[in-house]
C-alpha atoms as a PDB file:
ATOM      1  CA  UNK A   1      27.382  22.626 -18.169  1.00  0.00           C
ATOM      2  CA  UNK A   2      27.737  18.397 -18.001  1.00  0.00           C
ATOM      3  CA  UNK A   3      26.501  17.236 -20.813  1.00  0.00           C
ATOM      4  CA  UNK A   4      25.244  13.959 -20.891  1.00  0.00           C
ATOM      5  CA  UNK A   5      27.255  10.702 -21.604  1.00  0.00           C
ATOM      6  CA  UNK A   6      27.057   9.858 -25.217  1.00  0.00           C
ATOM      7  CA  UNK A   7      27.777   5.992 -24.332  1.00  0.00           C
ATOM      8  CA  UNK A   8      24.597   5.525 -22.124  1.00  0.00           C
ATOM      9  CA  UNK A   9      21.102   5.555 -24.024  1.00  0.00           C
ATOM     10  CA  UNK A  10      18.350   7.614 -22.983  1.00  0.00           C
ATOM     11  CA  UNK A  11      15.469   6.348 -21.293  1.00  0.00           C
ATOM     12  CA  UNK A  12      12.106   7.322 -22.470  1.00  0.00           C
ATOM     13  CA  UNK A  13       9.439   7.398 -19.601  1.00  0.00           C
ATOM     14  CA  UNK A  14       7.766   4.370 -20.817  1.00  0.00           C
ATOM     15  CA  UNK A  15      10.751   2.628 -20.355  1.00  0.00           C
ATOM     16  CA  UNK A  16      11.599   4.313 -16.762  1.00  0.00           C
ATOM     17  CA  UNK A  17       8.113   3.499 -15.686  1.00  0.00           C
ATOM     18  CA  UNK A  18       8.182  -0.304 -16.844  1.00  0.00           C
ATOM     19  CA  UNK A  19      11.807   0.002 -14.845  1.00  0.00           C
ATOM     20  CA  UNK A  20       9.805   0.860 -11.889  1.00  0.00           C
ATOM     21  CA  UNK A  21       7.267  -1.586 -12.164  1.00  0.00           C
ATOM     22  CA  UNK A  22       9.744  -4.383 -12.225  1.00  0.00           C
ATOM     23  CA  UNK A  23      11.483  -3.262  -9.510  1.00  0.00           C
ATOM     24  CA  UNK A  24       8.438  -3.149  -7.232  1.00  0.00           C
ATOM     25  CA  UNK A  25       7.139  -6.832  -8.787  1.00  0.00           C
ATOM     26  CA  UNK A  26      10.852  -8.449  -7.683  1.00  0.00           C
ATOM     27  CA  UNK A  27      10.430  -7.075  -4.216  1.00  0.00           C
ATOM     28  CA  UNK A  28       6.957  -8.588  -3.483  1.00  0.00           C
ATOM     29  CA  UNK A  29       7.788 -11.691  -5.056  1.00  0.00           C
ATOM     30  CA  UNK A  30      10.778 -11.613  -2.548  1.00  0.00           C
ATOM     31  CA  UNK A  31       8.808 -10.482   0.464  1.00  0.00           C
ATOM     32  CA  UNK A  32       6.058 -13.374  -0.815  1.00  0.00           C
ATOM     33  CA  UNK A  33       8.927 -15.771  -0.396  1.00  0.00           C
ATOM     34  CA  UNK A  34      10.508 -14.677   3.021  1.00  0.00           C
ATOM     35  CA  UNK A  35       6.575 -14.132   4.525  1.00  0.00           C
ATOM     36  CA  UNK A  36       6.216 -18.117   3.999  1.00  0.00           C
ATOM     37  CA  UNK A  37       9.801 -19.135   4.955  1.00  0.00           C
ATOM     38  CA  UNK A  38       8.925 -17.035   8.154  1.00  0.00           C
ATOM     39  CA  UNK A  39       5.191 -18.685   8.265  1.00  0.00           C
ATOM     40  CA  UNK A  40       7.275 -22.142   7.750  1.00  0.00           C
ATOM     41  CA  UNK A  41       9.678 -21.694  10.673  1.00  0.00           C
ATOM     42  CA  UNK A  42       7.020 -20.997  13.284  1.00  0.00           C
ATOM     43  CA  UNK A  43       4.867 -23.314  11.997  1.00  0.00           C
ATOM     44  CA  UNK A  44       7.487 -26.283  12.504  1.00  0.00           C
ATOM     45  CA  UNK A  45       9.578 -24.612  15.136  1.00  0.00           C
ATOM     46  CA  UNK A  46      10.505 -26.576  17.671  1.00  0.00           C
ATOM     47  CA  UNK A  47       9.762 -29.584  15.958  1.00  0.00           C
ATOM     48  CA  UNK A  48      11.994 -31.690  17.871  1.00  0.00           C
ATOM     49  CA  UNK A  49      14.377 -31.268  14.777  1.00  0.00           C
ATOM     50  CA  UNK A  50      17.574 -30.180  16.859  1.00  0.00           C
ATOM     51  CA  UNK A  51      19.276 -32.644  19.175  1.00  0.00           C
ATOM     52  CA  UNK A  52      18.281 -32.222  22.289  1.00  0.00           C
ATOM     53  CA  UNK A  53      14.964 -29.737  21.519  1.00  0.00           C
ATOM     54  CA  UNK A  54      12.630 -30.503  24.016  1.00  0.00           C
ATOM     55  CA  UNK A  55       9.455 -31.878  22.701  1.00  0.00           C
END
Protein backbone atom coordinates (compact mmCIF):
# COMPACT_ATOMS: atom_id res chain seq x y z
CA UNK A 1 0.00 0.00 0.00
CA UNK A 2 1.89 3.69 -0.92
CA UNK A 3 1.36 5.68 1.64
CA UNK A 4 1.42 9.15 1.13
CA UNK A 5 4.54 11.48 1.26
CA UNK A 6 4.91 12.92 4.66
CA UNK A 7 6.96 16.02 3.11
CA UNK A 8 4.05 17.29 0.84
CA UNK A 9 0.92 18.89 2.71
CA UNK A 10 -2.46 17.89 2.04
CA UNK A 11 -4.77 19.85 0.15
CA UNK A 12 -8.17 20.43 1.47
CA UNK A 13 -10.85 20.89 -1.35
CA UNK A 14 -11.19 24.48 -0.70
CA UNK A 15 -7.81 24.86 -1.45
CA UNK A 16 -7.88 22.41 -4.69
CA UNK A 17 -10.88 24.29 -5.90
CA UNK A 18 -9.32 27.92 -5.44
CA UNK A 19 -6.21 25.94 -7.34
CA UNK A 20 -8.57 25.43 -10.10
CA UNK A 21 -9.99 28.66 -10.27
CA UNK A 22 -6.66 30.28 -10.70
CA UNK A 23 -5.64 28.16 -13.17
CA UNK A 24 -8.65 28.83 -15.40
CA UNK A 25 -8.38 32.93 -14.53
CA UNK A 26 -4.41 32.82 -15.89
CA UNK A 27 -5.53 31.15 -19.06
CA UNK A 28 -8.23 33.72 -20.06
CA UNK A 29 -6.21 36.49 -19.06
CA UNK A 30 -3.63 34.88 -21.51
CA UNK A 31 -6.07 34.09 -24.27
CA UNK A 32 -7.46 37.98 -23.54
CA UNK A 33 -3.93 39.01 -24.37
CA UNK A 34 -3.10 36.85 -27.53
CA UNK A 35 -7.04 37.59 -28.93
CA UNK A 36 -5.85 41.44 -29.12
CA UNK A 37 -2.22 40.85 -30.23
CA UNK A 38 -4.02 38.74 -33.01
CA UNK A 39 -6.87 41.64 -33.42
CA UNK A 40 -3.62 44.09 -33.52
CA UNK A 41 -1.75 42.29 -36.31
CA UNK A 42 -4.64 42.22 -38.76
CA UNK A 43 -5.68 45.36 -37.92
CA UNK A 44 -2.19 46.99 -38.94
CA UNK A 45 -1.04 44.24 -41.22
CA UNK A 46 0.38 45.26 -44.06
CA UNK A 47 0.93 48.56 -42.91
CA UNK A 48 3.65 49.32 -45.16
CA UNK A 49 5.90 48.55 -42.04
CA UNK A 50 8.32 46.01 -43.88
CA UNK A 51 10.67 47.22 -46.60
CA UNK A 52 9.39 46.70 -49.59
CA UNK A 53 5.44 45.82 -48.40
CA UNK A 54 3.40 46.98 -51.00
CA UNK A 55 1.06 49.65 -49.96
Amino acid sequence: MADRDPGKPRLSERHIKQRTKNWILLLTIIGICVLFFAITIVRFGGAGVLPGAPR
